[in-house]
Protein backbone atom coordinates (compact mmCIF):
# COMPACT_ATOMS: atom_id res chain seq x y z
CA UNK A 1 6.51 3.00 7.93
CA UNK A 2 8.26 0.23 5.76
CA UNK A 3 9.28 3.02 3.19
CA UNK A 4 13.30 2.73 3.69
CA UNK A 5 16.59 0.38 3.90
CA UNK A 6 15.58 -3.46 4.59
CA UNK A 7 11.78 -3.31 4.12
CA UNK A 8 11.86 -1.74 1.13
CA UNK A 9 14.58 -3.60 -0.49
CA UNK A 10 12.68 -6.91 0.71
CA UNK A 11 9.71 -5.15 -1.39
CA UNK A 12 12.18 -3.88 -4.44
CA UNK A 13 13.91 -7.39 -5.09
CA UNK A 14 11.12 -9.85 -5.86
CA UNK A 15 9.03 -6.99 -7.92
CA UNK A 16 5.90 -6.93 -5.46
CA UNK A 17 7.59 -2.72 -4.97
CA UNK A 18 5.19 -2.34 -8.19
CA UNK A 19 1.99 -2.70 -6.08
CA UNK A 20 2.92 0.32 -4.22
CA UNK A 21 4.55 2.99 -6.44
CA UNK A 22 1.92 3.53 -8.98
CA UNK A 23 -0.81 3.28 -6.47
CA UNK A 24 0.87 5.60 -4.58
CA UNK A 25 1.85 8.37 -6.62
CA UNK A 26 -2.19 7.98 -8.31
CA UNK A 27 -3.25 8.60 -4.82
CA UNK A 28 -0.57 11.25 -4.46
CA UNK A 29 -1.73 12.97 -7.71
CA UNK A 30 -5.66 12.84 -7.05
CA UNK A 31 -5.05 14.60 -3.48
CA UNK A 32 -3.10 17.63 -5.34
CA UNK A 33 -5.77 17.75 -7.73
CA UNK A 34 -8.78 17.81 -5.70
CA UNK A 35 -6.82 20.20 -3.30
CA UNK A 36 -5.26 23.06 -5.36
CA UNK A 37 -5.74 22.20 -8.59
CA UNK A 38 -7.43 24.27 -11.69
CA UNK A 39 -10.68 22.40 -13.16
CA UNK A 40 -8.96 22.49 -16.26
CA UNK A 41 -5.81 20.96 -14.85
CA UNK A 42 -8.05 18.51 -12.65
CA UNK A 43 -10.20 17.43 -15.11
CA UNK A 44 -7.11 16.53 -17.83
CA UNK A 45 -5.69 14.65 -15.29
CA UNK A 46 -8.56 12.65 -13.91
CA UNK A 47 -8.15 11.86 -17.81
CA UNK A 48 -5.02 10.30 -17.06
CA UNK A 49 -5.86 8.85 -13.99
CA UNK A 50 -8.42 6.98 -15.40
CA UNK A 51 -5.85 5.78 -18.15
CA UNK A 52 -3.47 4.81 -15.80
CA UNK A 53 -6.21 2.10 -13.85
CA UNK A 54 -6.97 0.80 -17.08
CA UNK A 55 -3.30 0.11 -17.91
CA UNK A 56 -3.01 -1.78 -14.28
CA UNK A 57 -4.22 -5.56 -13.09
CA UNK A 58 -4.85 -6.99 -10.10
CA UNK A 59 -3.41 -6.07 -6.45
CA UNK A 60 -2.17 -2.42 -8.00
CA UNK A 61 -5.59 -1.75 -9.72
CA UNK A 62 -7.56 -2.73 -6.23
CA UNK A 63 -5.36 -0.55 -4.04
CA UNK A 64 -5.20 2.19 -6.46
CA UNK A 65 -9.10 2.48 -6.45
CA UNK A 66 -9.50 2.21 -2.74
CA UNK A 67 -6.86 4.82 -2.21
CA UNK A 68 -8.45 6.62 -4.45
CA UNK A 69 -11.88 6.35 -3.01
CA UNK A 70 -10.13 7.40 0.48
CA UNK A 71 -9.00 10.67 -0.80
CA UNK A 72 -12.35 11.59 -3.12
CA UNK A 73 -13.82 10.94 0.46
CA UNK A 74 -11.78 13.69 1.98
CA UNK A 75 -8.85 11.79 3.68
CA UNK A 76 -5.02 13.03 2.82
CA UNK A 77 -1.73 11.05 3.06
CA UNK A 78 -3.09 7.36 2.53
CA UNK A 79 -0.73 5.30 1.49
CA UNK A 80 -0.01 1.25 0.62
C-alpha cells in the first residue's frame, strides 16, 4: 500500500508525507464518529473537523474533503 520502509520515507523526506497524515486521520476520525459515536461526542467533533479544513490549503484540504465525502457516503477504510 505505500504505507512502510522506502515509499514512505520517499514521502517523509521532501514534506509531501503532510498531504496524507492529516487527511488521513480526519477521514479516520469521521468514520469512528459516524459509526459508534455519541451525538454529543459526534457533533463536538464535527466541530473540530470543520476547524481542522479551515486550518489546511491546497492538496491536504481537497483530499481531506473527498475522503470525507467517501465516508459520509457510507464507504470505510479510504485512504490517500
Amino acid at each position: 500500500m505505500g504505507r512502510t520502509g522506502a515509499d514512505f520515507m520517499d514521502l517523509a523526506r521532501p514534506g509531501e508525507i503532510k498531504l496524507h497524515c492529516q487527511p488521513n486521520a480526519l477521514s479516520t476520525l469521521q468514520e469512528f464518529l459516524e459509526d459508534h459515536a455519541s451525538p454529543a461526542t459526534r457533533e463536538a467533533a464535527r466541530i473540530l473537523v470543520r476547524d481542522s479544513l479551515a486550518g489546511m490549503e491546497g492538496r491536504a484540504r481537497a483530499r481531506a474533503e473527498a475522503m470525507l465525502a467517501q465516508v459520509e457516503a457510507g464507504r470505510r477504510d479510504v485512504f490517500c
